[in-house]
PDB file of N, CA and C in Angstrom:
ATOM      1  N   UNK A   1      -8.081  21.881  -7.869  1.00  0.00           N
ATOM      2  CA  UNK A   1      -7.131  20.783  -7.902  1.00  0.00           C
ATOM      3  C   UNK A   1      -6.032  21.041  -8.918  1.00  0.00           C
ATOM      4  N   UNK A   2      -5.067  19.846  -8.935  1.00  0.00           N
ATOM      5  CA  UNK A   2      -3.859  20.492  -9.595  1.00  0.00           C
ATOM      6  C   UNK A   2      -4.654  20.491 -11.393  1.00  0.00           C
ATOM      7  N   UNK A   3      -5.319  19.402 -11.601  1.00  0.00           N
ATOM      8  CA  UNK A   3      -5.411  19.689 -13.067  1.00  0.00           C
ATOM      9  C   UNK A   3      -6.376  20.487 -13.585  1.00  0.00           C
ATOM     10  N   UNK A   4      -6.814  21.672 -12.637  1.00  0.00           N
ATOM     11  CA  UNK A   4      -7.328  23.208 -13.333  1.00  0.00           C
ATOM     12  C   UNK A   4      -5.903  23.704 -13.396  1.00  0.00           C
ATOM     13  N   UNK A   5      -5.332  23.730 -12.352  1.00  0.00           N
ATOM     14  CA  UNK A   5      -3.697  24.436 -13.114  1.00  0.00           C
ATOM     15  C   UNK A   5      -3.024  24.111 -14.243  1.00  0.00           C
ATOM     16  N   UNK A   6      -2.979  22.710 -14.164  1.00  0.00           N
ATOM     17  CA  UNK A   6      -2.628  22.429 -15.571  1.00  0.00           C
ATOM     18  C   UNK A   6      -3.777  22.566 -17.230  1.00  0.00           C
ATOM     19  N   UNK A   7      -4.681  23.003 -16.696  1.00  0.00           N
ATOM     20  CA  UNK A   7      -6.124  23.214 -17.842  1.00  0.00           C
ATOM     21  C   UNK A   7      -5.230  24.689 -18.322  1.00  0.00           C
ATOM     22  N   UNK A   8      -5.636  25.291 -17.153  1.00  0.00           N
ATOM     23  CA  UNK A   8      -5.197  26.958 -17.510  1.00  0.00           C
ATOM     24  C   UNK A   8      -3.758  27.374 -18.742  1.00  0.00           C
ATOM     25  N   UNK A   9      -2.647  26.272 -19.167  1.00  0.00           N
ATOM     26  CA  UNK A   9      -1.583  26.017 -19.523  1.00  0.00           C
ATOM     27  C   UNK A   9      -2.245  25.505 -21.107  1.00  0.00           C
ATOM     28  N   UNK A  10      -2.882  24.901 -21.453  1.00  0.00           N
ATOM     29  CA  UNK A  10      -3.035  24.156 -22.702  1.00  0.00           C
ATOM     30  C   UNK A  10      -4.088  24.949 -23.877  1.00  0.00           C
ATOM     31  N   UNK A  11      -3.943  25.132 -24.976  1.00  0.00           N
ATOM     32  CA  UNK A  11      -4.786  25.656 -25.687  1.00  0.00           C
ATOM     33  C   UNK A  11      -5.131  24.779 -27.068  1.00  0.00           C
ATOM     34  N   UNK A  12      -4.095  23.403 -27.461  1.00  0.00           N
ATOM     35  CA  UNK A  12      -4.751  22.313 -28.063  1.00  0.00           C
ATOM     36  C   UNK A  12      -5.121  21.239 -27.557  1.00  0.00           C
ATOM     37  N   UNK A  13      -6.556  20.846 -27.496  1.00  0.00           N
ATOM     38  CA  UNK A  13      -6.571  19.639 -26.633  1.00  0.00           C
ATOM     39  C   UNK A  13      -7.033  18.750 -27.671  1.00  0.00           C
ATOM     40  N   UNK A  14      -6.080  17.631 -27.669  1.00  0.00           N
ATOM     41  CA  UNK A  14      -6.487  16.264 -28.087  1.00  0.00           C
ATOM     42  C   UNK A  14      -6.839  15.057 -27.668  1.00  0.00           C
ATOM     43  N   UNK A  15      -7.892  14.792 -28.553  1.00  0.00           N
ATOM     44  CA  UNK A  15      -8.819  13.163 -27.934  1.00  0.00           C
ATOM     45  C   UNK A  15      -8.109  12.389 -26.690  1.00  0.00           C
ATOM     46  N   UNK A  16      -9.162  11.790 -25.591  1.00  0.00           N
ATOM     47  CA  UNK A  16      -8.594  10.875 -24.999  1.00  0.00           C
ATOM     48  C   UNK A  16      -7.903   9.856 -25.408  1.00  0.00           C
ATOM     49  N   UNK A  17      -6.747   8.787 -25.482  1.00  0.00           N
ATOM     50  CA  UNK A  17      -6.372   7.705 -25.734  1.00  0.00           C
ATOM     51  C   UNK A  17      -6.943   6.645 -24.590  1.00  0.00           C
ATOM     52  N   UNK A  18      -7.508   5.753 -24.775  1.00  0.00           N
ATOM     53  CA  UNK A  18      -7.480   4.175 -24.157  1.00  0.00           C
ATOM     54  C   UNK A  18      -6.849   3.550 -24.034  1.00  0.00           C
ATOM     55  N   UNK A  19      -5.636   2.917 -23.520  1.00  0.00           N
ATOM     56  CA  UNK A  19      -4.546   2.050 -23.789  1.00  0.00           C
ATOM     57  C   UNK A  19      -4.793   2.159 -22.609  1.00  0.00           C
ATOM     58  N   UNK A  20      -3.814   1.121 -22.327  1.00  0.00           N
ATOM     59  CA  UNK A  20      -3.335   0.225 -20.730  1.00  0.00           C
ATOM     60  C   UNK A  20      -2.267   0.678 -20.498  1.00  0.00           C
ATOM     61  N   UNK A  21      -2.062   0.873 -19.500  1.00  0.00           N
ATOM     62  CA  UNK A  21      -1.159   1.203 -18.065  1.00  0.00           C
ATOM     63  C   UNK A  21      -0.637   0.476 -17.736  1.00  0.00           C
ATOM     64  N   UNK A  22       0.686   0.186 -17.923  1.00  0.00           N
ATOM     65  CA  UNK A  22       1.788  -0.836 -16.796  1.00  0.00           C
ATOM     66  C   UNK A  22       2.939   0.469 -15.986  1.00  0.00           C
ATOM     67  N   UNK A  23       2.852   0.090 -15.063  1.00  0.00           N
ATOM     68  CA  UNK A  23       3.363   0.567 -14.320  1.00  0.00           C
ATOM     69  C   UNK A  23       3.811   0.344 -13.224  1.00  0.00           C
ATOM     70  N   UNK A  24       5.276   0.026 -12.808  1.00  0.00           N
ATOM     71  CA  UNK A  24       5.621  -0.288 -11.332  1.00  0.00           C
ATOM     72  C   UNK A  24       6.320   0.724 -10.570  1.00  0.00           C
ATOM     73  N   UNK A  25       6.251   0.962  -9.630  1.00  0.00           N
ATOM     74  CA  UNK A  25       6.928   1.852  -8.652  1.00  0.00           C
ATOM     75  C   UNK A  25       7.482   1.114  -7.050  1.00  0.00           C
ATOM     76  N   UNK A  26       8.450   1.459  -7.022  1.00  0.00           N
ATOM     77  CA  UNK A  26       9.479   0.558  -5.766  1.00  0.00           C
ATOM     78  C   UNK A  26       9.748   1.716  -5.331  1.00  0.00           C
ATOM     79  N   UNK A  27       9.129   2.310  -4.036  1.00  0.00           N
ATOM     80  CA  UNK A  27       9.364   3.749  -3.805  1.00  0.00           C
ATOM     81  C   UNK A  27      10.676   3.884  -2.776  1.00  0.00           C
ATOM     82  N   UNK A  28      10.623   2.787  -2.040  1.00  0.00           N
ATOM     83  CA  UNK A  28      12.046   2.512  -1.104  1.00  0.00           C
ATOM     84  C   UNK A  28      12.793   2.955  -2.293  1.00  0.00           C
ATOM     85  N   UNK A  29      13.072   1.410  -2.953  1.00  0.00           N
ATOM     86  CA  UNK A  29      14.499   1.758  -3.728  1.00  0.00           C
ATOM     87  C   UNK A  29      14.820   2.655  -4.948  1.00  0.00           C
ATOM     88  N   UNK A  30      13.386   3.432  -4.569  1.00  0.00           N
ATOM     89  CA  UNK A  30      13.700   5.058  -6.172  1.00  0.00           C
ATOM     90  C   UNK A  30      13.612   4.505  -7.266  1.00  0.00           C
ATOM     91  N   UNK A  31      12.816   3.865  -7.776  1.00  0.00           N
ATOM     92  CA  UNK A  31      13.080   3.225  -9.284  1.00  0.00           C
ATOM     93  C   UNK A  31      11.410   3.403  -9.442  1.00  0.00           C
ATOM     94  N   UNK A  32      10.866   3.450 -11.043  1.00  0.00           N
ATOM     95  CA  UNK A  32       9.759   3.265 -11.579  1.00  0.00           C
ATOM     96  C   UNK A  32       9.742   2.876 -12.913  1.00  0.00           C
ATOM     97  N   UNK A  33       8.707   2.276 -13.577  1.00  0.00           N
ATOM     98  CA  UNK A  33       8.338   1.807 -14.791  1.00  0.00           C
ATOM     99  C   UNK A  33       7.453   2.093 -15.411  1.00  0.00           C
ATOM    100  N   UNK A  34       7.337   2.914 -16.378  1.00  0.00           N
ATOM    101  CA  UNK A  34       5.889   3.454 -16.990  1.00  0.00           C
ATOM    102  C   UNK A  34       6.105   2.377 -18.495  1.00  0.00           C
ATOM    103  N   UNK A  35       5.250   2.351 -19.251  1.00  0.00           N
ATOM    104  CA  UNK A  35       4.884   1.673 -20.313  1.00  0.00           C
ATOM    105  C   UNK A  35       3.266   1.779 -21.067  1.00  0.00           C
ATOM    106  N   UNK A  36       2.853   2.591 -22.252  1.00  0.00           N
ATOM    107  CA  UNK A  36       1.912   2.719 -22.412  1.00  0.00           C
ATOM    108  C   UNK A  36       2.020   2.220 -24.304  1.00  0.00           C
ATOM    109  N   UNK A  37       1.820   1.507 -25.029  1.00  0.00           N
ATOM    110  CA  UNK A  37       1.809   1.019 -25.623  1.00  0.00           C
ATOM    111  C   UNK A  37       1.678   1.722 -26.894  1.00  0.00           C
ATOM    112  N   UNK A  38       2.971   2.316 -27.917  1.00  0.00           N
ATOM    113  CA  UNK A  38       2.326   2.961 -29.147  1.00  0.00           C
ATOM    114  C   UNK A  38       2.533   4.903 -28.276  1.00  0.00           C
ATOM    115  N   UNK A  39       2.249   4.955 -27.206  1.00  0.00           N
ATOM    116  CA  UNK A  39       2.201   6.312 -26.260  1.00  0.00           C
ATOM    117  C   UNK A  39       3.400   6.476 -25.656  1.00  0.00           C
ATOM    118  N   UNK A  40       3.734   5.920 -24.544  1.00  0.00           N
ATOM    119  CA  UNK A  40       5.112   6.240 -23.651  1.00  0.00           C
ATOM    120  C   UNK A  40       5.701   5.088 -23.128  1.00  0.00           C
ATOM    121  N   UNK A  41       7.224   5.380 -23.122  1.00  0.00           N
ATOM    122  CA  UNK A  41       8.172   4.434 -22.126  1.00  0.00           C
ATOM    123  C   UNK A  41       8.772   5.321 -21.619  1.00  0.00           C
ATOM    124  N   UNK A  42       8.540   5.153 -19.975  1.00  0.00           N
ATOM    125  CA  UNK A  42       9.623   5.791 -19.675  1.00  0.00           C
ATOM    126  C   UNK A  42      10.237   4.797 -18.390  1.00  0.00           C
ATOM    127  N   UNK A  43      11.205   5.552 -17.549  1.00  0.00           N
ATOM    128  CA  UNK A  43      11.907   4.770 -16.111  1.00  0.00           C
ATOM    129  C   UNK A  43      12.444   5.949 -15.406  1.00  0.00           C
ATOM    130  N   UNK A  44      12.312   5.888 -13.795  1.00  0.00           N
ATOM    131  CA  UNK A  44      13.112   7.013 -13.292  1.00  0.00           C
ATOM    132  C   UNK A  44      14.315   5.500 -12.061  1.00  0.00           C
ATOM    133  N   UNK A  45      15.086   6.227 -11.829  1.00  0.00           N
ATOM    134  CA  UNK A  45      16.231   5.414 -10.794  1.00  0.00           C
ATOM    135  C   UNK A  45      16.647   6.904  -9.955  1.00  0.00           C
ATOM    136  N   UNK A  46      17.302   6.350  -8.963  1.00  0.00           N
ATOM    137  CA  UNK A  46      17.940   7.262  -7.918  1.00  0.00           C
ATOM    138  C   UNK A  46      18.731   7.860  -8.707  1.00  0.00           C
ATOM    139  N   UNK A  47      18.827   9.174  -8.167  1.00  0.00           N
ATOM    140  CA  UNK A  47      19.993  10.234  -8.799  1.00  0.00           C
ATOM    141  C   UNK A  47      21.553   9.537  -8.266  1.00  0.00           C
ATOM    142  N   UNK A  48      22.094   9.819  -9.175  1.00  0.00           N
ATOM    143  CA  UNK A  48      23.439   9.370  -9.116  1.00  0.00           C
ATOM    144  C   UNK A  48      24.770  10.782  -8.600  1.00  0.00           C
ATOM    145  N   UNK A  49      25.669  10.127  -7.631  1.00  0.00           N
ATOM    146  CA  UNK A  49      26.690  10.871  -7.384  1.00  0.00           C
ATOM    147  C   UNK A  49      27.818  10.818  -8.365  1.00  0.00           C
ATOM    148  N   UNK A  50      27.665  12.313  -9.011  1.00  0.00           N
ATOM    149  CA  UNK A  50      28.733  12.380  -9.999  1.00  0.00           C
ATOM    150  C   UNK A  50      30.097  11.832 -10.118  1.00  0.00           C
ATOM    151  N   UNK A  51      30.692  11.878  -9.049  1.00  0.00           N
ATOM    152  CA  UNK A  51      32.149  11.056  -8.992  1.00  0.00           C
ATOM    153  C   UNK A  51      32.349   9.548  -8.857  1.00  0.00           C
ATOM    154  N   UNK A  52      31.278   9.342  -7.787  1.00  0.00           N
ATOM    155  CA  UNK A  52      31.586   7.796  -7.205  1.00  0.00           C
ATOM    156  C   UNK A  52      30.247   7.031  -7.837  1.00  0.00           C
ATOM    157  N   UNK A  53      29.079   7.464  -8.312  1.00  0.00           N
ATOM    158  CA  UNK A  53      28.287   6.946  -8.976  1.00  0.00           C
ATOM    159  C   UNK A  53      27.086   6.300  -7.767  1.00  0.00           C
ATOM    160  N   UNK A  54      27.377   6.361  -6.884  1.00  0.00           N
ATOM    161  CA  UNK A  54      26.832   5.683  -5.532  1.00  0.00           C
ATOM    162  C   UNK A  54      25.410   6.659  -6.209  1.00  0.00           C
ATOM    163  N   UNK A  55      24.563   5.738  -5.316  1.00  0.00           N
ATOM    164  CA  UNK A  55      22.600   6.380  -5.767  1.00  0.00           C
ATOM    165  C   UNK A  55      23.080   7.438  -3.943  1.00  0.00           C
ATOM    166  N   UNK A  56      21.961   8.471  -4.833  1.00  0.00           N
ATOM    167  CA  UNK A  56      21.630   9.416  -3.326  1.00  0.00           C
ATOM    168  C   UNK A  56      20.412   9.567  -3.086  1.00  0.00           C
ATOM    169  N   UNK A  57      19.819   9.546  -1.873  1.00  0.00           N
ATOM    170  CA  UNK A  57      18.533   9.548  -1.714  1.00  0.00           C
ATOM    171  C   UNK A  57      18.315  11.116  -1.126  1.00  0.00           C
ATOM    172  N   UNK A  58      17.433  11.867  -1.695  1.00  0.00           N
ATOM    173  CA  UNK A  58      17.055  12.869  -1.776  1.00  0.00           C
ATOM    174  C   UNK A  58      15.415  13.606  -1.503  1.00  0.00           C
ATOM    175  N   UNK A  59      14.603  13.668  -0.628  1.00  0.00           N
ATOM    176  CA  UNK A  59      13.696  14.154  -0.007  1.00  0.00           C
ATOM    177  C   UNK A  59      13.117  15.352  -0.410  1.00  0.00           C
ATOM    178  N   UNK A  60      12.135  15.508  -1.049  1.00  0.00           N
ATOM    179  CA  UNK A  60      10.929  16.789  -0.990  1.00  0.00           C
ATOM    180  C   UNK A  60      10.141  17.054  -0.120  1.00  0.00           C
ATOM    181  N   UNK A  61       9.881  18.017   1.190  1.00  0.00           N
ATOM    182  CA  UNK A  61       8.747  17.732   1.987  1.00  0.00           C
ATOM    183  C   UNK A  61       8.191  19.430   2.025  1.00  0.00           C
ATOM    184  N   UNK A  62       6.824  19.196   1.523  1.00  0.00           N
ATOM    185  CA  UNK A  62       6.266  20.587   1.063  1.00  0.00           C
ATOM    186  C   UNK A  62       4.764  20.509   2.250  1.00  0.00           C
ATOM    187  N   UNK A  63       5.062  20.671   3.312  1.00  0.00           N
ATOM    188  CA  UNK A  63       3.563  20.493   4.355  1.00  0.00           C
ATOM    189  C   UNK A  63       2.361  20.587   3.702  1.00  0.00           C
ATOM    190  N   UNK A  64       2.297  21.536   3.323  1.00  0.00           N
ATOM    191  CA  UNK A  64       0.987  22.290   2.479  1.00  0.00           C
ATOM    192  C   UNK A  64       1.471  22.544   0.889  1.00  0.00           C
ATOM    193  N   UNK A  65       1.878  21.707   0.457  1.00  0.00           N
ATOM    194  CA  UNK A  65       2.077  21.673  -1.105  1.00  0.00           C
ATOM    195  C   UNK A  65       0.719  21.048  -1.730  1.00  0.00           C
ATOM    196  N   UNK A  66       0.298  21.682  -2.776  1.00  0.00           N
ATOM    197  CA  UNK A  66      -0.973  21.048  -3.344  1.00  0.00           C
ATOM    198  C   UNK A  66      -0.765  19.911  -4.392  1.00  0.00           C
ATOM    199  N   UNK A  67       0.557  19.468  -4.458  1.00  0.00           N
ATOM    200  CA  UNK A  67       0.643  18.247  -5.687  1.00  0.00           C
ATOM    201  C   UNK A  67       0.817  17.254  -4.590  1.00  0.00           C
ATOM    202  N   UNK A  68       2.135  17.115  -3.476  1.00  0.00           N
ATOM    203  CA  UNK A  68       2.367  15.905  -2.683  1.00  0.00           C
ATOM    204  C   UNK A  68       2.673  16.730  -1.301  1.00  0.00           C
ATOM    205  N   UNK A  69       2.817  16.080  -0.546  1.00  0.00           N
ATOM    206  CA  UNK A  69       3.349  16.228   1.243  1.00  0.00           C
ATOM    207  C   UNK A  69       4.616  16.096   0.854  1.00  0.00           C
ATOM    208  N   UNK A  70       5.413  14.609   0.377  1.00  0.00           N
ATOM    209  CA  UNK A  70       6.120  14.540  -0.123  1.00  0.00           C
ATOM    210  C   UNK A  70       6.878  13.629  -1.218  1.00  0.00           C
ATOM    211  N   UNK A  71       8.043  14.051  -1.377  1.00  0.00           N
ATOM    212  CA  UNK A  71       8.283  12.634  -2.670  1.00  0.00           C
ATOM    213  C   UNK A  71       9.962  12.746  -2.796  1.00  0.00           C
ATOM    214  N   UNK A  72      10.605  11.752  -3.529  1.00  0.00           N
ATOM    215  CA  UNK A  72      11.402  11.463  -3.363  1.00  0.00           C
ATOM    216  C   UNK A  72      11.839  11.579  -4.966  1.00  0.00           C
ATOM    217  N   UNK A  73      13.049  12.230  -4.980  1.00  0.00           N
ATOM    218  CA  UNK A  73      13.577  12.640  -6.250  1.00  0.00           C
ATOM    219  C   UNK A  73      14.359  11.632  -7.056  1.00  0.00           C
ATOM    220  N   UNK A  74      14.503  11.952  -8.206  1.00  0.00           N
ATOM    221  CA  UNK A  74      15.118  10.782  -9.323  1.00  0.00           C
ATOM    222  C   UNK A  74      15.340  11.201  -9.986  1.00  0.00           C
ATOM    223  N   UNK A  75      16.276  10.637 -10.884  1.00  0.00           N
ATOM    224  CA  UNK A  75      16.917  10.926 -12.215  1.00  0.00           C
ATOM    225  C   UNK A  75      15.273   9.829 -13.302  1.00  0.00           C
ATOM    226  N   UNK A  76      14.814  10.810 -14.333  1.00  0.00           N
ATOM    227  CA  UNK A  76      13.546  10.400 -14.941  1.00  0.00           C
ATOM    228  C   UNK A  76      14.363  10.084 -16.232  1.00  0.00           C
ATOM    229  N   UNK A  77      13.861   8.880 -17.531  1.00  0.00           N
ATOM    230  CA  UNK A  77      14.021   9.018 -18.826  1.00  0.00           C
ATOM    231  C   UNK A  77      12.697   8.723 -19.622  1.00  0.00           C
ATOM    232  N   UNK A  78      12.595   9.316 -20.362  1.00  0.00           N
ATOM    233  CA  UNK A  78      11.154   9.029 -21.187  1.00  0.00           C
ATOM    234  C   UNK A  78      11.068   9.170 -22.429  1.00  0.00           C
ATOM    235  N   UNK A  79      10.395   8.745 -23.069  1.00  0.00           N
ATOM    236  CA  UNK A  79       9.907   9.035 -24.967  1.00  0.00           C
ATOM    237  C   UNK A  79       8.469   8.667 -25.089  1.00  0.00           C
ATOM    238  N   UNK A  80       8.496   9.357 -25.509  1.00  0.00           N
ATOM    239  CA  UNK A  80       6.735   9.739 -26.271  1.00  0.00           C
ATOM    240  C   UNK A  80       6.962   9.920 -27.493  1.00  0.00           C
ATOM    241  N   UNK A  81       5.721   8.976 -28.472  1.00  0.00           N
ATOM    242  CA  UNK A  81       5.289   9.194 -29.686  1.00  0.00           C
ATOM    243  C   UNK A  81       4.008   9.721 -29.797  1.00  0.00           C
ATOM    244  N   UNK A  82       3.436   9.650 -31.214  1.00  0.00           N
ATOM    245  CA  UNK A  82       2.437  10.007 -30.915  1.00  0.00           C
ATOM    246  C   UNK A  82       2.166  11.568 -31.135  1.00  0.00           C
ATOM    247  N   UNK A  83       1.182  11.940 -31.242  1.00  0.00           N
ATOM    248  CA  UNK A  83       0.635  13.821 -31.162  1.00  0.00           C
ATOM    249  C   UNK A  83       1.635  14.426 -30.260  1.00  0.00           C
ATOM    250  N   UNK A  84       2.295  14.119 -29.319  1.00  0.00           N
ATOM    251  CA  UNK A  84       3.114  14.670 -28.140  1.00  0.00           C
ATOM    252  C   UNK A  84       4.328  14.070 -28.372  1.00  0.00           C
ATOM    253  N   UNK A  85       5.663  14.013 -29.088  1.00  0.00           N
ATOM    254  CA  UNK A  85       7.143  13.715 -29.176  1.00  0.00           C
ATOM    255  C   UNK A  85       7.975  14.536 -28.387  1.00  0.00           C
ATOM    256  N   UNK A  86       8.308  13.639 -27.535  1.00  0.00           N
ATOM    257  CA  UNK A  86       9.318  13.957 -26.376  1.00  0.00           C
ATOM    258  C   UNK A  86       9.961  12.954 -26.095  1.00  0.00           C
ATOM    259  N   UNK A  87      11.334  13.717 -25.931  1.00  0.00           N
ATOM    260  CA  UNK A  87      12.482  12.169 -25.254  1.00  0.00           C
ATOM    261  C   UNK A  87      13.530  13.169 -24.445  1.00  0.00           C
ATOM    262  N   UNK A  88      13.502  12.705 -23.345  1.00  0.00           N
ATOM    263  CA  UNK A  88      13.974  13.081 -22.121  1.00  0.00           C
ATOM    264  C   UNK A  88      15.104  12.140 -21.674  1.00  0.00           C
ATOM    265  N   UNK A  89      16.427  12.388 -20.956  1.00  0.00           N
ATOM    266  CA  UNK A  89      17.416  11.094 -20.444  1.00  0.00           C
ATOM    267  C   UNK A  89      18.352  11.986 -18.985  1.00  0.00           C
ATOM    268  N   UNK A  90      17.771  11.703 -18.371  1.00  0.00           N
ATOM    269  CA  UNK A  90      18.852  12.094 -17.108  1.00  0.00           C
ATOM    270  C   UNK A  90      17.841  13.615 -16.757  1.00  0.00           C
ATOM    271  N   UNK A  91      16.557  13.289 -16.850  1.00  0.00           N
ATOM    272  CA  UNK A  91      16.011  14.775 -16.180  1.00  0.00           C
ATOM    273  C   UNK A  91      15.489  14.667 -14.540  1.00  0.00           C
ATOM    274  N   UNK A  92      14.815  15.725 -13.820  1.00  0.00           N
ATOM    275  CA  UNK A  92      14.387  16.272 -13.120  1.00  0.00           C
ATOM    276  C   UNK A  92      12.771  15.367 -13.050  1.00  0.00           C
ATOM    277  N   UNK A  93      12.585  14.225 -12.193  1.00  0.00           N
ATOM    278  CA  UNK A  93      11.368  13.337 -11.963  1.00  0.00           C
ATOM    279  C   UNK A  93      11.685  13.179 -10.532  1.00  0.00           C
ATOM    280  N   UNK A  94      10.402  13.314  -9.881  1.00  0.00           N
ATOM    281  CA  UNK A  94      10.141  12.542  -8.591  1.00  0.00           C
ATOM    282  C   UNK A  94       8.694  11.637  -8.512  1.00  0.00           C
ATOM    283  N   UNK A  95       9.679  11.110  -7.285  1.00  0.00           N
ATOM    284  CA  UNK A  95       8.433   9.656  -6.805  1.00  0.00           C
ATOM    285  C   UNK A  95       7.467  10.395  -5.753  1.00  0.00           C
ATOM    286  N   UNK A  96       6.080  10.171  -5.411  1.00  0.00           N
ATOM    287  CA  UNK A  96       5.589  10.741  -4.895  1.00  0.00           C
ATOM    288  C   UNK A  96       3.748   9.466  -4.316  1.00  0.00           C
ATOM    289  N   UNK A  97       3.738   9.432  -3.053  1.00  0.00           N
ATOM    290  CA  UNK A  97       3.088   9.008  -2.555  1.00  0.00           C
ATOM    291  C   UNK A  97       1.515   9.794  -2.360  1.00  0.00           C
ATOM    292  N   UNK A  98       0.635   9.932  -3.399  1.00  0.00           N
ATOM    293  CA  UNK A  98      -0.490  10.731  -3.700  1.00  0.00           C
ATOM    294  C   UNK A  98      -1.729  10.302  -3.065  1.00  0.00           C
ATOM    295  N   UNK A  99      -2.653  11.548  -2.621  1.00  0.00           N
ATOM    296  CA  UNK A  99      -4.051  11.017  -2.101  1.00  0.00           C
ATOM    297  C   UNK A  99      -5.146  11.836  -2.199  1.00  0.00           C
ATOM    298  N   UNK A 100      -5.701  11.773  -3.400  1.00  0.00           N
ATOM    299  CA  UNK A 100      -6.190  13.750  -3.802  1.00  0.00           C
ATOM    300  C   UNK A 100      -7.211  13.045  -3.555  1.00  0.00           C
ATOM    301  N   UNK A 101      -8.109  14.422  -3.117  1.00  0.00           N
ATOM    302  CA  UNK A 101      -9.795  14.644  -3.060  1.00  0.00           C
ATOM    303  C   UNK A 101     -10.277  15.358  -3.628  1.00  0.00           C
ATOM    304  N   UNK A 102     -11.679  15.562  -3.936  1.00  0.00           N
ATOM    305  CA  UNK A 102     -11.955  16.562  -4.559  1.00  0.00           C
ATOM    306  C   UNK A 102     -11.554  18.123  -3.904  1.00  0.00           C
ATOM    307  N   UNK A 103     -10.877  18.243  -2.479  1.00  0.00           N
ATOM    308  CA  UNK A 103     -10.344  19.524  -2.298  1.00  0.00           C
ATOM    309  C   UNK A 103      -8.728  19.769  -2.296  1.00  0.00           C
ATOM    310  N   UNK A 104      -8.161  18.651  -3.405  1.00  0.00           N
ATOM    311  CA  UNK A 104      -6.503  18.736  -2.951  1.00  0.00           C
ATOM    312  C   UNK A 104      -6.607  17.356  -2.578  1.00  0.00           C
ATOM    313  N   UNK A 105      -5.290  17.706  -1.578  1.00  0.00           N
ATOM    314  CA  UNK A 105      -4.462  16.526  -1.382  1.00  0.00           C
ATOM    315  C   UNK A 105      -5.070  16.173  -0.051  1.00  0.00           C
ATOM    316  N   UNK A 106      -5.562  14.861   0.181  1.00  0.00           N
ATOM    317  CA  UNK A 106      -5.730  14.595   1.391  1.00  0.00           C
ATOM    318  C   UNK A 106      -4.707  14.204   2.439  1.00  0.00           C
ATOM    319  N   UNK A 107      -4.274  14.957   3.677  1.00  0.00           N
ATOM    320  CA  UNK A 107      -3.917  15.253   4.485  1.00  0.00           C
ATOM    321  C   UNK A 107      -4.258  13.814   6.105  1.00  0.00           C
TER     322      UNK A 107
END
């Protein structure tokens, strides 16, 4: 599954955190809400057209991709405190409609 790929990548691992999860996702209209308290805020919205600013809707479709079938791209912003400091504004996030099993993605 994907998170032995991501195991294979890490060589400090720190404690689980417990906190609560808010989170909304409006996958029509490309927008999401993460919120983890003391941990992360972030938001993604539709990518924007550089000139006219109009949102563009933009499509990933990977048949046999092992993360999604498919998902729908966005402009992501985020910050993290905490053991992990990161702040991100206008990056590379997609929305993605998930259904893993223990062999992958269910199909």
């Amino acid at each position: 599954m994907i998170w032995q790929v991501f195991s294979t990548t890490i060589t400090n691992f720190l404690p689980t955190l417990y906190k609560p999860i808010d989170l909304s996702i409006d996958y029509s209209a490309r927008t999401a809400r993460l919120t983890v308290p003391g941990v992360v805020e972030g938001r993604a919205e539709s990518i924007r057209n550089p000139v006219t600013g109009a949102a563009h809707q933009v499509r990933v479709t990977m048949p046999t991709g092992f993360e999604f079938t498919e998902s729908e791209v966005v402009s992501g912003k985020s910050k993290a405190t905490g053991p992990i400091e990161l702040e991100l504004d206008g990056s590379h996030a997609h929305l993605a409609r998930i259904h893993w099993g223990t062999r992958g993605v269910v199909r």
